[in-house]
PDB file of N, CA and C in Angstrom:
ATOM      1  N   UNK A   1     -30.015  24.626 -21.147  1.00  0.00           N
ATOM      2  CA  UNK A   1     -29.551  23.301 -20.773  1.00  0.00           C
ATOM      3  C   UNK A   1     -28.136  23.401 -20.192  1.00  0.00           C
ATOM      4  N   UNK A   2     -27.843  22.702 -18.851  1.00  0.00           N
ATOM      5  CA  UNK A   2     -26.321  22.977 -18.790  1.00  0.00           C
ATOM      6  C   UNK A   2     -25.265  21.589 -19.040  1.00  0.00           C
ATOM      7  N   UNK A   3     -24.752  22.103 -19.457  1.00  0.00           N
ATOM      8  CA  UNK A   3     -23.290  21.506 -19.743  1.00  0.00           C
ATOM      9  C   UNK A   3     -22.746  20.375 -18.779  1.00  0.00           C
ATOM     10  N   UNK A   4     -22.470  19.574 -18.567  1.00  0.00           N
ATOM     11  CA  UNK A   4     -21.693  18.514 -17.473  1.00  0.00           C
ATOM     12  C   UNK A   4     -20.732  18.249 -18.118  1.00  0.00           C
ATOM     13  N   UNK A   5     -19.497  18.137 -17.501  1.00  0.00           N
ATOM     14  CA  UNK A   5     -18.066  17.909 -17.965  1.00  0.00           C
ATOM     15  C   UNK A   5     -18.091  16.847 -16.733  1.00  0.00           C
ATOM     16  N   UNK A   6     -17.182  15.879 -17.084  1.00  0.00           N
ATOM     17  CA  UNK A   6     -16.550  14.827 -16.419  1.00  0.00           C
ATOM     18  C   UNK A   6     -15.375  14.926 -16.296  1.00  0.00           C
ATOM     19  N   UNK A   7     -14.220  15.498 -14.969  1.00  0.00           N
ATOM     20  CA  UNK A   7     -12.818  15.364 -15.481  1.00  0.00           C
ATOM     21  C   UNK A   7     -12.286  14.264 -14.157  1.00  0.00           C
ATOM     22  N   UNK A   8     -10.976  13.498 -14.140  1.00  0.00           N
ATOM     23  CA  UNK A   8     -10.489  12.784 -13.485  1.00  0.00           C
ATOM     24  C   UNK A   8      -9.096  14.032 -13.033  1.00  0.00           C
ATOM     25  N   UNK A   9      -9.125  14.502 -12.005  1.00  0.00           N
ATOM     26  CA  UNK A   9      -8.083  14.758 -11.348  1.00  0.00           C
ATOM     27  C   UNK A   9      -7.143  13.923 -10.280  1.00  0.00           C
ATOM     28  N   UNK A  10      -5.921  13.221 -10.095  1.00  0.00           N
ATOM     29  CA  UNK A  10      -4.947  12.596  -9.559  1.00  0.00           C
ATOM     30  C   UNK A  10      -4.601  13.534  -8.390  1.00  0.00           C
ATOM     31  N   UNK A  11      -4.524  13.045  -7.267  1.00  0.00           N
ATOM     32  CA  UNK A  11      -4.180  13.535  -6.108  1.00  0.00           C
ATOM     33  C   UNK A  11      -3.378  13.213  -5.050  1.00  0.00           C
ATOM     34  N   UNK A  12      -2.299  13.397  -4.177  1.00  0.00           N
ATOM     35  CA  UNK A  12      -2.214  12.383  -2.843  1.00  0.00           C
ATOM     36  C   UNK A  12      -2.415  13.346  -2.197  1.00  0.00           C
ATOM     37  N   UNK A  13      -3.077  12.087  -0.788  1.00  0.00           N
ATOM     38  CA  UNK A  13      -3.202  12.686   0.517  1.00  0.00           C
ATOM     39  C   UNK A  13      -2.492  13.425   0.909  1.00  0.00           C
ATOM     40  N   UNK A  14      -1.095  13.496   0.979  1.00  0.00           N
ATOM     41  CA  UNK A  14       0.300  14.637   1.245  1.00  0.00           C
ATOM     42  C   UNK A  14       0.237  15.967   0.368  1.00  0.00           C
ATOM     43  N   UNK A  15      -0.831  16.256  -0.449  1.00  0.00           N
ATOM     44  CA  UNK A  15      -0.186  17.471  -0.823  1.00  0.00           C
ATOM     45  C   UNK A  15      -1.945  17.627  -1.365  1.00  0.00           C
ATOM     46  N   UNK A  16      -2.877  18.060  -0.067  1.00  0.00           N
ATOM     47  CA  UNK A  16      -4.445  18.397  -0.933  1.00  0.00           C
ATOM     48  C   UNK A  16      -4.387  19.649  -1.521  1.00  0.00           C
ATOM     49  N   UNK A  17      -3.457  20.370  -1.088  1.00  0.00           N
ATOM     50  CA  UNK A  17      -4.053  21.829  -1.699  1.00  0.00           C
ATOM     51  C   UNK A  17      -3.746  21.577  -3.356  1.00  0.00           C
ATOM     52  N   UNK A  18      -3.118  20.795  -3.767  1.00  0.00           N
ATOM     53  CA  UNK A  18      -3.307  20.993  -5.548  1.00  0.00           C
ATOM     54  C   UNK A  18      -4.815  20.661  -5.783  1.00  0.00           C
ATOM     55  N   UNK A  19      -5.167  19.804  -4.847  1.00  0.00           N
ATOM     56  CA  UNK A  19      -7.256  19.600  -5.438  1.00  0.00           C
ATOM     57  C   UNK A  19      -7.625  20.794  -4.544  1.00  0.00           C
ATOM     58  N   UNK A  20      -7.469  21.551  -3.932  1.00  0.00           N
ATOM     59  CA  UNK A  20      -8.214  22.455  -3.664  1.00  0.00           C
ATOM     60  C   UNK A  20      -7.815  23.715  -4.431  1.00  0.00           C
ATOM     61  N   UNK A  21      -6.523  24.158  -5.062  1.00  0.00           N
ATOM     62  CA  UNK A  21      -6.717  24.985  -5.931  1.00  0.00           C
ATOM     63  C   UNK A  21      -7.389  24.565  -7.658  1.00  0.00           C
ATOM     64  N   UNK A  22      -6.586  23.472  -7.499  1.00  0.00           N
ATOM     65  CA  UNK A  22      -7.824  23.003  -9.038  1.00  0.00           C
ATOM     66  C   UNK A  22      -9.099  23.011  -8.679  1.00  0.00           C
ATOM     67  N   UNK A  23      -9.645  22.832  -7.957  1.00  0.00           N
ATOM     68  CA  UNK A  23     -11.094  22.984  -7.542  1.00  0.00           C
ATOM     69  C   UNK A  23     -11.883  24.317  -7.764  1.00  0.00           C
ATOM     70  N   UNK A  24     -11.081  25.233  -7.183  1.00  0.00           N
ATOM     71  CA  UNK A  24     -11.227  26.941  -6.941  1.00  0.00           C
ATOM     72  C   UNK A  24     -11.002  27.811  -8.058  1.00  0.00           C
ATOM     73  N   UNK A  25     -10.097  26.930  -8.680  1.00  0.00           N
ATOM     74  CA  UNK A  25      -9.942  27.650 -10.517  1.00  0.00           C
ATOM     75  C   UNK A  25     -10.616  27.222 -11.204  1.00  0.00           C
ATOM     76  N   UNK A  26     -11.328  26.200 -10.954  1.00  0.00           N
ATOM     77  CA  UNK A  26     -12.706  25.613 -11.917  1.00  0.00           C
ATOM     78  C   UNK A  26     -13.863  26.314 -11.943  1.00  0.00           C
ATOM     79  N   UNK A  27     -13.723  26.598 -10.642  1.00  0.00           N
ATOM     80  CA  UNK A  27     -15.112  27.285 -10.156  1.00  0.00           C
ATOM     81  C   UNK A  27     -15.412  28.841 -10.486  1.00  0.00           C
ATOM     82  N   UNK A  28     -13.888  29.155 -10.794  1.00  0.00           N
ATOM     83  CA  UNK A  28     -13.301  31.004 -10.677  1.00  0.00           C
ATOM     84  C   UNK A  28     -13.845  30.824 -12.479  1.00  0.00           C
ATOM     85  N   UNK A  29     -13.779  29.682 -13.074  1.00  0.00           N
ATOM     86  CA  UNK A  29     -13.992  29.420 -14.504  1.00  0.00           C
ATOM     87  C   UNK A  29     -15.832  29.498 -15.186  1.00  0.00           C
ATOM     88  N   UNK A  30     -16.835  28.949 -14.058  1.00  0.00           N
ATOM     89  CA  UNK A  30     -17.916  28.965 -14.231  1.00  0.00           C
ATOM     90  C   UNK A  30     -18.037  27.276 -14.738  1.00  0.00           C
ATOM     91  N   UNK A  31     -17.336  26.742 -13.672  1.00  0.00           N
ATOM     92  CA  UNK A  31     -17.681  25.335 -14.015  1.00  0.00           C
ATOM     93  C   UNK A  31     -17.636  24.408 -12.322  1.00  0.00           C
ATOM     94  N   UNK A  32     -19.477  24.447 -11.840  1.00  0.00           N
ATOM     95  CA  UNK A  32     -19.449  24.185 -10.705  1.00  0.00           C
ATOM     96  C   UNK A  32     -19.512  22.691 -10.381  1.00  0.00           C
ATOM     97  N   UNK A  33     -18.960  21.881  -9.130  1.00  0.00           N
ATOM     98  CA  UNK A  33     -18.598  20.791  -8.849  1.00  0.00           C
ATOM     99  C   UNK A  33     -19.761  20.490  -8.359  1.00  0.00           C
ATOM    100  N   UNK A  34     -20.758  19.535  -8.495  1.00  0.00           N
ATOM    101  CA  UNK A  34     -21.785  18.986  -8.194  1.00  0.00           C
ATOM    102  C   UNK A  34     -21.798  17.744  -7.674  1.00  0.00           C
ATOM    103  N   UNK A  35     -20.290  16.682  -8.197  1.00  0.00           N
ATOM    104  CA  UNK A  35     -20.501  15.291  -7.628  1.00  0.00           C
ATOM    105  C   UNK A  35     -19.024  14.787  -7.888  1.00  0.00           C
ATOM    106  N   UNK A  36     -18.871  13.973  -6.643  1.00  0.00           N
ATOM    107  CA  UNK A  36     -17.428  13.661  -6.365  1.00  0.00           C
ATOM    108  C   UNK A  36     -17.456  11.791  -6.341  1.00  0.00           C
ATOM    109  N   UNK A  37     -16.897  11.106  -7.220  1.00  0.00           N
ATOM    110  CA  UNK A  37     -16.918   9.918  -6.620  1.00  0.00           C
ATOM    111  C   UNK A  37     -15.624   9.385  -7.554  1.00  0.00           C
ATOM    112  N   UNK A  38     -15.369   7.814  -7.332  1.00  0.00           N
ATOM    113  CA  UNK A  38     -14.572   7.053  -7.919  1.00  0.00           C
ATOM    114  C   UNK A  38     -13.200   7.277  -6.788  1.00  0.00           C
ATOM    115  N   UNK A  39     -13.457   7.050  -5.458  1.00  0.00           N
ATOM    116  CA  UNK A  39     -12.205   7.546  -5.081  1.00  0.00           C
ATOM    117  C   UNK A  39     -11.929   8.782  -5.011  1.00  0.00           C
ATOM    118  N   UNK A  40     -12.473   9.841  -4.820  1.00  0.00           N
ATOM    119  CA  UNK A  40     -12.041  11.182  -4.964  1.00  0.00           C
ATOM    120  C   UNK A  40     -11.199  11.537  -5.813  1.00  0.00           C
ATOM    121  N   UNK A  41     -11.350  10.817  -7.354  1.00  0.00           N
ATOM    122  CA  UNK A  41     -10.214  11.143  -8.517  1.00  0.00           C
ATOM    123  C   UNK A  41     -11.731  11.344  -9.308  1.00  0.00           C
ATOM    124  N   UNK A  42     -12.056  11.668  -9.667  1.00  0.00           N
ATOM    125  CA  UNK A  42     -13.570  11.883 -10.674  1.00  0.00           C
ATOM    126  C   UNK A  42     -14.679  12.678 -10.506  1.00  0.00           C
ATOM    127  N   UNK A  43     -15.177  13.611 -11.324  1.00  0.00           N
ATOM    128  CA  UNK A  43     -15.326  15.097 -10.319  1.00  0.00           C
ATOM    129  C   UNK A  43     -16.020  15.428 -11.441  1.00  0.00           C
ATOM    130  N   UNK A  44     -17.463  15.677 -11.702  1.00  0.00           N
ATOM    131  CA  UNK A  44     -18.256  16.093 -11.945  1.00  0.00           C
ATOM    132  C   UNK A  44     -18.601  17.588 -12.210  1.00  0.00           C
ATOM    133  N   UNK A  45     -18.701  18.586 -13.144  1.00  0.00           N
ATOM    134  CA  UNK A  45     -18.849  19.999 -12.840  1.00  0.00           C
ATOM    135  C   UNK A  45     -20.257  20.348 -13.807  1.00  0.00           C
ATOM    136  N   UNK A  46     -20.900  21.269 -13.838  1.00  0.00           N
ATOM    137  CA  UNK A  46     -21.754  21.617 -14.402  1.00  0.00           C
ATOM    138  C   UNK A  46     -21.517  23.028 -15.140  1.00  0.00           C
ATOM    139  N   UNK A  47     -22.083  23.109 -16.360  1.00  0.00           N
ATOM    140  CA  UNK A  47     -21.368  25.165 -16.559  1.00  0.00           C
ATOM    141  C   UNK A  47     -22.166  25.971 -15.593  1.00  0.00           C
ATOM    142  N   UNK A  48     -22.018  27.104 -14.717  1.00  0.00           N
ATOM    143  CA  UNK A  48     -22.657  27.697 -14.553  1.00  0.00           C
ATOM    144  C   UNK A  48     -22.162  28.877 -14.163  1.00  0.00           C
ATOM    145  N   UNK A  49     -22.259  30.108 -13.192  1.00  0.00           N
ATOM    146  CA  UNK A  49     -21.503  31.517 -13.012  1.00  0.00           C
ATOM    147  C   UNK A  49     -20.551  31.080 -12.375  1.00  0.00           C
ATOM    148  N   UNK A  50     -19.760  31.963 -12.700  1.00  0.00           N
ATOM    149  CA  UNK A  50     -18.332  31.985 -12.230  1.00  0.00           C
ATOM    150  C   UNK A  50     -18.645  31.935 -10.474  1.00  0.00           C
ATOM    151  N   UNK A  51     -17.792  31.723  -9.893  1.00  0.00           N
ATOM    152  CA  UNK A  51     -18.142  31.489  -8.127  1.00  0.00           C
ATOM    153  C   UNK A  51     -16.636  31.317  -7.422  1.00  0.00           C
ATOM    154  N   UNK A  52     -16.420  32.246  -6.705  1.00  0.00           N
ATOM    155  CA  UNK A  52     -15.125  32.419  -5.530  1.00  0.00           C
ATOM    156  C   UNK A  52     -15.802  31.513  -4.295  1.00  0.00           C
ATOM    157  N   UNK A  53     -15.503  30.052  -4.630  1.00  0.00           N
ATOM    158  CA  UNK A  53     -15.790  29.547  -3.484  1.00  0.00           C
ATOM    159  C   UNK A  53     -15.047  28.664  -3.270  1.00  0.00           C
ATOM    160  N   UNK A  54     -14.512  28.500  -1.628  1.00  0.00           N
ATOM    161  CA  UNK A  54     -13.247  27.560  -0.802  1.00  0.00           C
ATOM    162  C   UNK A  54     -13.896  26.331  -0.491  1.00  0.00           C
ATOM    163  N   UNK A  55     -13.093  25.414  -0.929  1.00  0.00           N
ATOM    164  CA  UNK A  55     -12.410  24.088  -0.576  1.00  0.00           C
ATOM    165  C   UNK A  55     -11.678  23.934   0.292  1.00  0.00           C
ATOM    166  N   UNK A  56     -12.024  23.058   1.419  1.00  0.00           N
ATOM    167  CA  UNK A  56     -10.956  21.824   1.925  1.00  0.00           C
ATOM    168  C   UNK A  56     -10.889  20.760   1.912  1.00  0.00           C
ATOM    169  N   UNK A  57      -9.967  20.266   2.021  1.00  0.00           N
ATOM    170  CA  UNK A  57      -9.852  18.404   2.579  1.00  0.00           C
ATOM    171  C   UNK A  57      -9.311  18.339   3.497  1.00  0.00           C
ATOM    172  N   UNK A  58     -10.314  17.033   3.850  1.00  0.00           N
ATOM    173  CA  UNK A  58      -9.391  16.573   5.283  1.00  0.00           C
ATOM    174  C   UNK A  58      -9.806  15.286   5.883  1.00  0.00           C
ATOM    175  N   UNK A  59      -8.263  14.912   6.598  1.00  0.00           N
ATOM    176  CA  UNK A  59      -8.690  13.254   6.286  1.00  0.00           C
ATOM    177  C   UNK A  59      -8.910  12.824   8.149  1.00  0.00           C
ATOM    178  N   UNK A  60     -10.201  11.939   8.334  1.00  0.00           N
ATOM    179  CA  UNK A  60     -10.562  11.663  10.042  1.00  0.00           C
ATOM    180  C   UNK A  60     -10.898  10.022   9.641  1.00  0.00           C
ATOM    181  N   UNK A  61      -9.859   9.207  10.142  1.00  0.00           N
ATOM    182  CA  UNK A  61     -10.151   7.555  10.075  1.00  0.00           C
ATOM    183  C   UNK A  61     -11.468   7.591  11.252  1.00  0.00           C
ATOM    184  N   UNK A  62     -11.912   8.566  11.863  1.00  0.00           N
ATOM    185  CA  UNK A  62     -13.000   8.280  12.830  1.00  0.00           C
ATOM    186  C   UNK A  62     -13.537   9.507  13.085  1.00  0.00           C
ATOM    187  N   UNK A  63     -14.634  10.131  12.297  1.00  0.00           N
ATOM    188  CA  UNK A  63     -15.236  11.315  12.466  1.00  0.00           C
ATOM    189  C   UNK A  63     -16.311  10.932  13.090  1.00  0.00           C
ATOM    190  N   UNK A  64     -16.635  11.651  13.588  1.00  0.00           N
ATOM    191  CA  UNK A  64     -18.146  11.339  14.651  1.00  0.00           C
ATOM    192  C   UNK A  64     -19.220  12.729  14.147  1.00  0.00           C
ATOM    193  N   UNK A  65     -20.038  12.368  15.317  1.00  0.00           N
ATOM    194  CA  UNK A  65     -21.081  13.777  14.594  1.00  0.00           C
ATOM    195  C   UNK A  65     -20.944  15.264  14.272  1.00  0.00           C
ATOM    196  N   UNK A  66     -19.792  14.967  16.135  1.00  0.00           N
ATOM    197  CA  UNK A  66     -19.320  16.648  16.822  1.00  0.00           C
ATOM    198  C   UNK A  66     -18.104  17.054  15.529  1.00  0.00           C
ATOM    199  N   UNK A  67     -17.494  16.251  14.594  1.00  0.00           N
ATOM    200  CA  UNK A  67     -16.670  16.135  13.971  1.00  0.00           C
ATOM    201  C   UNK A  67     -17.192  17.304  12.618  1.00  0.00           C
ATOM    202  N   UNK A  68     -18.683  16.400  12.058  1.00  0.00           N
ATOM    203  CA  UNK A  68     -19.432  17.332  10.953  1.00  0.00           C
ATOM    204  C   UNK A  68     -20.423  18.656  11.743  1.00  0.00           C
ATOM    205  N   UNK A  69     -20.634  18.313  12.792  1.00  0.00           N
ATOM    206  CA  UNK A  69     -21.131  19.656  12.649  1.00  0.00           C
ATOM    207  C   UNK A  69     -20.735  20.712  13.071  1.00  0.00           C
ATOM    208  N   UNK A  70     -19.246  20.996  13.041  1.00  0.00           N
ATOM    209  CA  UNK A  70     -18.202  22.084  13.546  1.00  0.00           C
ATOM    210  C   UNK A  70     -18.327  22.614  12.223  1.00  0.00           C
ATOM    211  N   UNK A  71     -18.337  21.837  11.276  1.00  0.00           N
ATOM    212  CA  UNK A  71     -18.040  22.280   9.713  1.00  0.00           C
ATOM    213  C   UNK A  71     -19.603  22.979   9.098  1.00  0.00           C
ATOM    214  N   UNK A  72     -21.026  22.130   9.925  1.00  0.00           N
ATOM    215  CA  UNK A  72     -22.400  23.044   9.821  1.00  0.00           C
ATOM    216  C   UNK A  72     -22.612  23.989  10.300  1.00  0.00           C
ATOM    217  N   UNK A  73     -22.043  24.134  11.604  1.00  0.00           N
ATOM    218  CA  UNK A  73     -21.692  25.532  12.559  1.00  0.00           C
ATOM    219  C   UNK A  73     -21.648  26.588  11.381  1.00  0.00           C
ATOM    220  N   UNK A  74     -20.102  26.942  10.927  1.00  0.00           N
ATOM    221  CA  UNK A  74     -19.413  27.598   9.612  1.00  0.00           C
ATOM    222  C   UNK A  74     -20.081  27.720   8.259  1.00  0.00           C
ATOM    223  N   UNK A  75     -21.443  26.748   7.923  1.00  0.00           N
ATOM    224  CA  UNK A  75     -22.263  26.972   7.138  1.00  0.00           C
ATOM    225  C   UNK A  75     -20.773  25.827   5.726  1.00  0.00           C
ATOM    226  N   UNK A  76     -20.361  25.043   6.364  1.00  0.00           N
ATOM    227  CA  UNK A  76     -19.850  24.565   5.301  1.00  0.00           C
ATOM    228  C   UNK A  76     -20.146  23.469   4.652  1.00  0.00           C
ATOM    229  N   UNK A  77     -20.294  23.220   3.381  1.00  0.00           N
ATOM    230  CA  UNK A  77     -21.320  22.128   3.059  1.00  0.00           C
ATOM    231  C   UNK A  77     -20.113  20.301   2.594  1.00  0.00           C
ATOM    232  N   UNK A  78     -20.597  19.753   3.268  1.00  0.00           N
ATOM    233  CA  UNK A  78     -19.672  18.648   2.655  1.00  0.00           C
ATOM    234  C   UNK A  78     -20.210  17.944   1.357  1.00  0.00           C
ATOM    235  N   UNK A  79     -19.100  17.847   0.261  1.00  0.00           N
ATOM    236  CA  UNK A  79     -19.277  17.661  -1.037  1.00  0.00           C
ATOM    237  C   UNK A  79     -18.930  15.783  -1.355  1.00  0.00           C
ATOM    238  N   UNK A  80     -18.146  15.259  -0.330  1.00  0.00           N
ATOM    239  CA  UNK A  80     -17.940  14.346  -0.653  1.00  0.00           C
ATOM    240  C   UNK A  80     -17.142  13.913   0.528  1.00  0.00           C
ATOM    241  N   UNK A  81     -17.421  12.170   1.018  1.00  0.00           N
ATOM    242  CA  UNK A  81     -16.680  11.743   2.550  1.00  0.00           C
ATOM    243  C   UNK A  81     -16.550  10.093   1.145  1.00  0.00           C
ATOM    244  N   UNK A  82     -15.502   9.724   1.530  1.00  0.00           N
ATOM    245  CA  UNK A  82     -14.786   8.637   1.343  1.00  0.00           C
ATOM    246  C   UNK A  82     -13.387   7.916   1.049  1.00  0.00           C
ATOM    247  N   UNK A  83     -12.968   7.028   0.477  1.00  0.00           N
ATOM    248  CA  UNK A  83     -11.559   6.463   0.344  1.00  0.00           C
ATOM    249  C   UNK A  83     -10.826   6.541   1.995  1.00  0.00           C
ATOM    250  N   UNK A  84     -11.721   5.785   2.756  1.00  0.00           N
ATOM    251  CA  UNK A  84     -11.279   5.278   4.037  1.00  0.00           C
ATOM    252  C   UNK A  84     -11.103   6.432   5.230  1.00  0.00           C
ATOM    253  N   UNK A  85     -11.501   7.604   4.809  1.00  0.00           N
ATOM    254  CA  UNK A  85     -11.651   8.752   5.672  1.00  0.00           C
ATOM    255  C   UNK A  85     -11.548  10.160   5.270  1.00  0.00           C
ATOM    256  N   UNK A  86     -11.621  10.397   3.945  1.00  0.00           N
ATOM    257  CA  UNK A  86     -11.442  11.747   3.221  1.00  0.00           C
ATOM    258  C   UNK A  86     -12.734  12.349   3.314  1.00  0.00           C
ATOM    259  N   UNK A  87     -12.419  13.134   3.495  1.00  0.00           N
ATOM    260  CA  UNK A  87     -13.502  14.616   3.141  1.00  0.00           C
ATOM    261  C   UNK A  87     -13.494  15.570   2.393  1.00  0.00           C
ATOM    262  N   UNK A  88     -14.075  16.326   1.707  1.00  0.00           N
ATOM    263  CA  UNK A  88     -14.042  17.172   1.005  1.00  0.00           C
ATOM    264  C   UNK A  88     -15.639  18.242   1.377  1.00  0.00           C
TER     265      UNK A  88
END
């Protein structure tokens, strides 16, 4: 059976890399991110193997298609789009 933890991480737009290294040390932990909501402060993980895997954010008040699939090109999966133009 696995495990789900619920944690609330605090963020601003000016400084993402603290959610992208908290993200990456969660994951380096064996605790994978499965679901992002509440504002991108509430973050979902599941237990499972440890995993070296990168995060970004990034914020487009007007992303279009050519926008996401530069990021499918790269095989990168988007985890979460909201709070008026965030991505993750």
């Amino acid at each position: 059976m696995n495990t789900v933890k619920t944690h609330w991480f605090w963020w601003w737009g000016w400084e993402p890399n603290k959610l992208i290294s908290w993200l990456e040390e969660k994951e380096a932990q064996g605790c994978n991110l499965f679901q992002v909501g509440a504002m991108g402060l509430l973050f979902r993980f599941r237990k499972g193997e440890k995993r070296k895997i990168s995060y970004g954010v990034d914020f487009q008040a007007k992303a279009d298609d050519e926008y996401i699939a530069i990021f499918q090109e790269d095989s990168w999966e988007l985890m979460w789009t909201g709070a008026g133009g965030w991505y993750l």
